[in-house]
N, C-alpha and C. Protein backbone atom coordinates (compact mmCIF):
# COMPACT_ATOMS: atom_id res chain seq x y z
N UNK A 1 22.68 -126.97 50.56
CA UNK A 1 21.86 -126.55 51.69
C UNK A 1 21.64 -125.04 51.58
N UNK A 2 20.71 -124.39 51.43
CA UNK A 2 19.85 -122.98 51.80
C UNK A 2 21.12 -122.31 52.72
N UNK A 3 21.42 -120.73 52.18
CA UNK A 3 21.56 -120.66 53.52
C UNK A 3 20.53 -119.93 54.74
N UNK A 4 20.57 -119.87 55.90
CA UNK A 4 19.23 -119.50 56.74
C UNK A 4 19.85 -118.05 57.53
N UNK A 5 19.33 -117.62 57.88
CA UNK A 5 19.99 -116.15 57.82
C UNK A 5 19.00 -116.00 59.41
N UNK A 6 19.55 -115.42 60.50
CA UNK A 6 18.90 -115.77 61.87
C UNK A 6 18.91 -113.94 62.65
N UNK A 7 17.90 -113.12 63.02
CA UNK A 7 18.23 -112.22 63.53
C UNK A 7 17.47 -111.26 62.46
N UNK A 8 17.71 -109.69 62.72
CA UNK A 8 17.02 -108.90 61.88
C UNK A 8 17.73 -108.23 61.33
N UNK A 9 17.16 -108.22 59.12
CA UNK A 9 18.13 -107.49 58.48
C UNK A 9 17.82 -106.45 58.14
N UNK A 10 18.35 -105.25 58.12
CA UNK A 10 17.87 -104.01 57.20
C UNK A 10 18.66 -103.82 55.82
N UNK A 11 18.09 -103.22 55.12
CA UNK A 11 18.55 -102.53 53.46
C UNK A 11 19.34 -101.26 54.17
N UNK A 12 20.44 -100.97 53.91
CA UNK A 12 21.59 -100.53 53.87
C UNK A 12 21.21 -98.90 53.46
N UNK A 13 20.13 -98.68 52.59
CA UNK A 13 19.79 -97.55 52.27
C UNK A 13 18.98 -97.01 53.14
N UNK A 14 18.17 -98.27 54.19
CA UNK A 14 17.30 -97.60 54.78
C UNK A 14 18.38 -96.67 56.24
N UNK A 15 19.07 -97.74 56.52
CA UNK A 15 20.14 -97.35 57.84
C UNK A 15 21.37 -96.69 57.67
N UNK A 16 21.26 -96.30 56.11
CA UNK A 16 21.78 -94.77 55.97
C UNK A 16 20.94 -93.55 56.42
N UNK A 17 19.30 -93.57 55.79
CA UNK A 17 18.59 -92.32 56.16
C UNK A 17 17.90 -92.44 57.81
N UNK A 18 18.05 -93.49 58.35
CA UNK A 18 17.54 -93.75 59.49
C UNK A 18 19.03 -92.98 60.98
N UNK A 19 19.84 -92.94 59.95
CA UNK A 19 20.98 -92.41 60.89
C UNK A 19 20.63 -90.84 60.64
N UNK A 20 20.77 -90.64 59.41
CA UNK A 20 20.37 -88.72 59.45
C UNK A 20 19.32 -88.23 59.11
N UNK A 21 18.16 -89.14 60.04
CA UNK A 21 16.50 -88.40 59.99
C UNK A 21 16.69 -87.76 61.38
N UNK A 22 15.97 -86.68 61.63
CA UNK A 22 15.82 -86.06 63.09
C UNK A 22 15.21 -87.20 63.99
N UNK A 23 14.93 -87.03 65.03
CA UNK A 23 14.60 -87.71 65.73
C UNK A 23 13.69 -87.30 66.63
N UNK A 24 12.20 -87.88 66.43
CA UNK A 24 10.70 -87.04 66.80
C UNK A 24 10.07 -87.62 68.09
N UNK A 25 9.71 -86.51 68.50
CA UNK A 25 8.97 -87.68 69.53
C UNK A 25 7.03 -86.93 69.83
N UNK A 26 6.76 -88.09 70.13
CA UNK A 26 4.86 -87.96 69.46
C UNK A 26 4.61 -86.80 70.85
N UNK A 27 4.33 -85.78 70.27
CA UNK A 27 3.90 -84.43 71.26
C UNK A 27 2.19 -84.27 70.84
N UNK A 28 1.66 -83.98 72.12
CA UNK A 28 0.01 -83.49 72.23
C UNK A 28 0.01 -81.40 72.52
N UNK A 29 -0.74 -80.87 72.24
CA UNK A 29 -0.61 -79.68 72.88
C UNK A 29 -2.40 -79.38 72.38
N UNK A 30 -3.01 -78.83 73.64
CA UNK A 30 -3.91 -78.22 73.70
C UNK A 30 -4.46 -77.33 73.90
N UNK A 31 -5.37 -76.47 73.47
CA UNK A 31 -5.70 -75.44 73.39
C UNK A 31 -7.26 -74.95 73.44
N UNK A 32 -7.12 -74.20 74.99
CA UNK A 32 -9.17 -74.51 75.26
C UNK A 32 -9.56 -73.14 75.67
N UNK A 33 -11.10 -72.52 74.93
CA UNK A 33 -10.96 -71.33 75.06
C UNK A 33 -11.80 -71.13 76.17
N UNK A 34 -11.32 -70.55 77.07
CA UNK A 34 -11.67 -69.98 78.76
C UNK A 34 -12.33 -68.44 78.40
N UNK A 35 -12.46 -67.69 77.40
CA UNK A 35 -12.84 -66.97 77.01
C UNK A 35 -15.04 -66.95 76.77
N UNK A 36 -15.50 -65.67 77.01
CA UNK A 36 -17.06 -65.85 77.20
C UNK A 36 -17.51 -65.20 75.90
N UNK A 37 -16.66 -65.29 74.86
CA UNK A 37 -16.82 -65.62 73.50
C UNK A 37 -16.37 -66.66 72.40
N UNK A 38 -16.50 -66.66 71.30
CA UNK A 38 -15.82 -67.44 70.45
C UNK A 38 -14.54 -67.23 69.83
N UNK A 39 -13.36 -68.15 70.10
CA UNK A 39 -11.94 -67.33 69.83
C UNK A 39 -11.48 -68.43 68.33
N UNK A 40 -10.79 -68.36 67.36
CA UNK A 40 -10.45 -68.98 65.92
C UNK A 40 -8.86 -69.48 66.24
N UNK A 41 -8.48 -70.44 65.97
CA UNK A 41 -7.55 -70.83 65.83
C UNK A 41 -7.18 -71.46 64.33
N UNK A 42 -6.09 -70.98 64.03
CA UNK A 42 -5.97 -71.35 62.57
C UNK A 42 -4.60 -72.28 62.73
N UNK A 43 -3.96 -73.36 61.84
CA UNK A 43 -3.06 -74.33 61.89
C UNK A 43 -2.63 -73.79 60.76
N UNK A 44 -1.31 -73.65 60.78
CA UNK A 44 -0.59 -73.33 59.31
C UNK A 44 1.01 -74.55 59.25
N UNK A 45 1.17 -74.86 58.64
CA UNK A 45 1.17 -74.47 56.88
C UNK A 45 -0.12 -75.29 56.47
N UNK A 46 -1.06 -75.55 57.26
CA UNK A 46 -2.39 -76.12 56.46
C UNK A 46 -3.17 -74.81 56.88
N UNK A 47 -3.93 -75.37 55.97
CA UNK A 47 -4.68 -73.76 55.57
C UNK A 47 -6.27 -73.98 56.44
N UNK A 48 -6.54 -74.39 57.83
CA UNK A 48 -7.37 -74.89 58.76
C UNK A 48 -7.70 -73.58 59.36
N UNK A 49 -9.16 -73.06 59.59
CA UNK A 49 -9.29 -72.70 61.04
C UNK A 49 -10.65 -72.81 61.66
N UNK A 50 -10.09 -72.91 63.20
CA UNK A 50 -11.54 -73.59 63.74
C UNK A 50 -11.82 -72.35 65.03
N UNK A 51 -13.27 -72.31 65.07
CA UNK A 51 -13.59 -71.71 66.20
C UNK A 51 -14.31 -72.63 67.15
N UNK A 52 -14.12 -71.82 68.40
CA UNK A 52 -13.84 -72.72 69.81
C UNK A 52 -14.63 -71.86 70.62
N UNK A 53 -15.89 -72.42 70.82
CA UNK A 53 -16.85 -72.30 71.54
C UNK A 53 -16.31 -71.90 72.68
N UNK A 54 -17.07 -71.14 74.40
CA UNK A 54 -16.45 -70.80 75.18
C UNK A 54 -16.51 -72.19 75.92
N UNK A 55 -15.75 -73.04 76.37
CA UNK A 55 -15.24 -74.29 77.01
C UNK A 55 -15.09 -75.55 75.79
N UNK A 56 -14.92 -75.28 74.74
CA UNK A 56 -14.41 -76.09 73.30
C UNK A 56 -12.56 -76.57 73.48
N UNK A 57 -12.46 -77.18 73.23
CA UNK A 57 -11.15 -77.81 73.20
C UNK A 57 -10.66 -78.41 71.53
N UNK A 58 -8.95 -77.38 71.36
CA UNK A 58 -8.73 -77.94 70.14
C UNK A 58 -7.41 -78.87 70.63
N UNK A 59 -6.96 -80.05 69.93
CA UNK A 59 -5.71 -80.50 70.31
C UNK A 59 -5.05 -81.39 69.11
N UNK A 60 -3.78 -80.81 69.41
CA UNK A 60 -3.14 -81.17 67.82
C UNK A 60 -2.22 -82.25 68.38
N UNK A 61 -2.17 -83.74 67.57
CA UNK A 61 -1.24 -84.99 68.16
C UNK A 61 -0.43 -84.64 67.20
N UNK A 62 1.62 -84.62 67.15
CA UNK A 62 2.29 -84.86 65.80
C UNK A 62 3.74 -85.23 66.25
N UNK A 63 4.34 -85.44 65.80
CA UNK A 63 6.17 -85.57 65.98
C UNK A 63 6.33 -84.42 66.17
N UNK A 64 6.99 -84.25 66.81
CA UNK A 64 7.80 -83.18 67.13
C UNK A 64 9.27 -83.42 67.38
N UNK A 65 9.71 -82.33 66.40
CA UNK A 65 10.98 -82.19 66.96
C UNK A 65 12.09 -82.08 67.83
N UNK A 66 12.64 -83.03 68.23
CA UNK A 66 13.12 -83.06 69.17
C UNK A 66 14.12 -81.98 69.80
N UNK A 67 14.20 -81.14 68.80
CA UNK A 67 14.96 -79.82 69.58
C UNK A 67 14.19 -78.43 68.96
N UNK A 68 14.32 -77.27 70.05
CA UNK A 68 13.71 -75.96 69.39
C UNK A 68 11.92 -76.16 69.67
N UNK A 69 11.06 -75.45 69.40
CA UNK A 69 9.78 -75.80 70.07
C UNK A 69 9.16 -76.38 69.42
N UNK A 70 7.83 -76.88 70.47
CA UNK A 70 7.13 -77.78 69.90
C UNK A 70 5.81 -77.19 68.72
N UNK A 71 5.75 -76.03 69.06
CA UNK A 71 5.20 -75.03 67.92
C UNK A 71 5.26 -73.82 68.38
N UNK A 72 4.96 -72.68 67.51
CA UNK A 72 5.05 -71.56 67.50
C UNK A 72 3.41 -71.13 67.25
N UNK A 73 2.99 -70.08 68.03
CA UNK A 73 2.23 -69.49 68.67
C UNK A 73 2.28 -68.33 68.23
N UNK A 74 1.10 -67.50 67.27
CA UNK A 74 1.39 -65.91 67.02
C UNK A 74 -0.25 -65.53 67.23
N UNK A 75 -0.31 -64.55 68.22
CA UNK A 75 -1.97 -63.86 68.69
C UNK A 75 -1.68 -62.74 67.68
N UNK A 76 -2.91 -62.85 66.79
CA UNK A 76 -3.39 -61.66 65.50
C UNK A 76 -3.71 -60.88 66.80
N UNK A 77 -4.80 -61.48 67.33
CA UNK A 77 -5.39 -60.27 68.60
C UNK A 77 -6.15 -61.51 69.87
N UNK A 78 -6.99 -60.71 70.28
CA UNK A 78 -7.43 -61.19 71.64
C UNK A 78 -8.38 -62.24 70.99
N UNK A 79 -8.52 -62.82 70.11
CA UNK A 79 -9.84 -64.33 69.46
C UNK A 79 -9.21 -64.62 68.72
N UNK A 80 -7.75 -64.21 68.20
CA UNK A 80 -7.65 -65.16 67.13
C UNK A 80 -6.61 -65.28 67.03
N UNK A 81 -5.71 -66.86 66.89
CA UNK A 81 -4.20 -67.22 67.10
C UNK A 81 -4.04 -68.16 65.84
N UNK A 82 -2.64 -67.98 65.62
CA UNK A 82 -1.75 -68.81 64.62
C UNK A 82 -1.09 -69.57 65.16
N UNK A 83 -1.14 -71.07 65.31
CA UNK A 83 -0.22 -72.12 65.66
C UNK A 83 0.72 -72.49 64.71
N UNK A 84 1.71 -72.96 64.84
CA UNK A 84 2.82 -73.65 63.95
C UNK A 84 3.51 -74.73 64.11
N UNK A 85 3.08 -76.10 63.94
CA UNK A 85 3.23 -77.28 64.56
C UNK A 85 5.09 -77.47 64.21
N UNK A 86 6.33 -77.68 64.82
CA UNK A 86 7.40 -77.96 64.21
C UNK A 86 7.59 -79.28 64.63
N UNK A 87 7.76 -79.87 63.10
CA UNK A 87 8.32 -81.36 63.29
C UNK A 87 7.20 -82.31 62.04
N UNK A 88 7.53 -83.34 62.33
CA UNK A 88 7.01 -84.34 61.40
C UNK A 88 4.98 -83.97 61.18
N UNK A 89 4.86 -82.96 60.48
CA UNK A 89 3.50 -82.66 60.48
C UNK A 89 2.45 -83.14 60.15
N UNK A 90 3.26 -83.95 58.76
CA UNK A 90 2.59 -84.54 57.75
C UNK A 90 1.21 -85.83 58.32
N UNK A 91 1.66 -86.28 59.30
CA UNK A 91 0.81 -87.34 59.96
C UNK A 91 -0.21 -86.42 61.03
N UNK A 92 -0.25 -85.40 61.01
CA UNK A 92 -1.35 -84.65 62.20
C UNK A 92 -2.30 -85.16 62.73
N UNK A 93 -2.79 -85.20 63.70
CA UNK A 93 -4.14 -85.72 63.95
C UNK A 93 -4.91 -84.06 65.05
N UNK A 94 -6.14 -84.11 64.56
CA UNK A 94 -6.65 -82.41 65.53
C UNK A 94 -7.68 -83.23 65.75
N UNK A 95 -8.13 -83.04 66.79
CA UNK A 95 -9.07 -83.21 67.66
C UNK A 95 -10.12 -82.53 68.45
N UNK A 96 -11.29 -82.04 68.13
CA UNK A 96 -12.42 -81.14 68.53
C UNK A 96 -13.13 -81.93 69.61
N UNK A 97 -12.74 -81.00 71.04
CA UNK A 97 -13.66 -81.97 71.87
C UNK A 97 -12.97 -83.25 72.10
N UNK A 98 -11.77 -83.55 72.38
CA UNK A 98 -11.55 -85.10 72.34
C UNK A 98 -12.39 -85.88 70.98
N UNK A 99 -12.28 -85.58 69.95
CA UNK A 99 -13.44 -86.26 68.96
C UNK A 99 -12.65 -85.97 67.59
N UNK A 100 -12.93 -86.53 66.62
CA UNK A 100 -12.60 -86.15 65.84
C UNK A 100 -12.71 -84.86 64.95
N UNK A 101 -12.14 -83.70 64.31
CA UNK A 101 -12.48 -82.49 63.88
C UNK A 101 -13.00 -82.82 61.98
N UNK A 102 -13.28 -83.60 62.20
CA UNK A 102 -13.93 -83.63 60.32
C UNK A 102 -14.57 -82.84 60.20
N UNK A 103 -14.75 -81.95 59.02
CA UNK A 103 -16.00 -80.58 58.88
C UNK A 103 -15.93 -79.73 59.73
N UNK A 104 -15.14 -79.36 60.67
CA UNK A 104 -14.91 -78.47 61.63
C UNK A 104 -14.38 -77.25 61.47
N UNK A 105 -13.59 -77.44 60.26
CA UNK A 105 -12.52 -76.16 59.99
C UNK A 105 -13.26 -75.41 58.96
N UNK A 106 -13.16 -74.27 59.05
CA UNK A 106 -13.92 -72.97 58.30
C UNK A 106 -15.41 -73.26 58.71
N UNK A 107 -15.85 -73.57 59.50
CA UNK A 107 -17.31 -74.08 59.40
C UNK A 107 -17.34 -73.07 61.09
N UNK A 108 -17.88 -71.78 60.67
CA UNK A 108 -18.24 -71.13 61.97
C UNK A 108 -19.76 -70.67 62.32
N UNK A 109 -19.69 -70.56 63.28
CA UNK A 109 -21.44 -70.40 63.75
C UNK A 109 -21.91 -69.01 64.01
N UNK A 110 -20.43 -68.41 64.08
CA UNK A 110 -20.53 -66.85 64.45
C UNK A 110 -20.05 -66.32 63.14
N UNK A 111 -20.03 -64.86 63.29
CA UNK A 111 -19.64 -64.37 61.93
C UNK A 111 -18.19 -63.82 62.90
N UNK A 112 -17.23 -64.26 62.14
CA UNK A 112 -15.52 -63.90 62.51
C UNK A 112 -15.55 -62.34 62.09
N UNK A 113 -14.82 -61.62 63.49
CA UNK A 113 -14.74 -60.01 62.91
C UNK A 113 -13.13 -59.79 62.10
N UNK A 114 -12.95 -59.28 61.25
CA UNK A 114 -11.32 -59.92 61.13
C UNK A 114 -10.58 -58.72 61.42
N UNK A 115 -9.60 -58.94 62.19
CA UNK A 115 -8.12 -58.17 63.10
C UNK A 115 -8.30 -57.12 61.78
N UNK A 116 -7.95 -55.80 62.88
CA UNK A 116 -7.69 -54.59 61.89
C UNK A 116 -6.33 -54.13 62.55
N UNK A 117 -5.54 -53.33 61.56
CA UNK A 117 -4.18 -52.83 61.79
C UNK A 117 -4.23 -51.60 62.47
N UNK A 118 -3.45 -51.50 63.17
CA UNK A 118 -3.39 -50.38 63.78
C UNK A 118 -2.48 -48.90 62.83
């Protein structure tokens, strides 16, 4: 007789790395420019940036890490910011407008002035 095996099994290798993966949970964060110009937002460690019309909406879906922030935030100046998504990145989803952002990134309508040092 077969034997029949009743209930759910896992591979032993998987519920080794499933015990010491972090543990993510699906974070949204948005970002809409209230500004009566055009402000750039760039996504790093991908090499993305989009400008955001004055009432444009950017929004990034990803895992996030469940401890420490959900990204990091650096203003070059008053139009133009560096986001830093922390956590499971690799699956990102960005969103222009509630819509999808295909062709969106580097694709500007204005000419970008770029941050000078003081």
């Amino acid at each position: 007789m077969p034997m029949v095996r009743k209930g759910w099994v896992t591979d032993i290798a998987d519920a080794q790395c499933d015990a010491y993966a972090p543990r993510m949970n699906r974070t949204q964060q948005t970002f809409g420019n209230k500004k009566d110009a055009p402000i750039y937002i760039s996504i790093e460690p991908w090499l993305d940036c989009f400008e955001l019309e004055p009432g444009d909406r950017l929004t990034l879906i990803y895992d996030a890490a469940e401890t420490g922030d959900a990204l990091s935030v650096d203003f070059i100046n008053e139009r133009e910011l560096v986001v830093w998504p922390n956590g499971a990145i690799d699956s990102l989803q960005v969103l222009f407008n509630d819509g999808p952002s295909d062709g969106r990134s580097w694709n500007f309508k204005h000419k970008q002035t770029p941050a000078t040092s003081d």
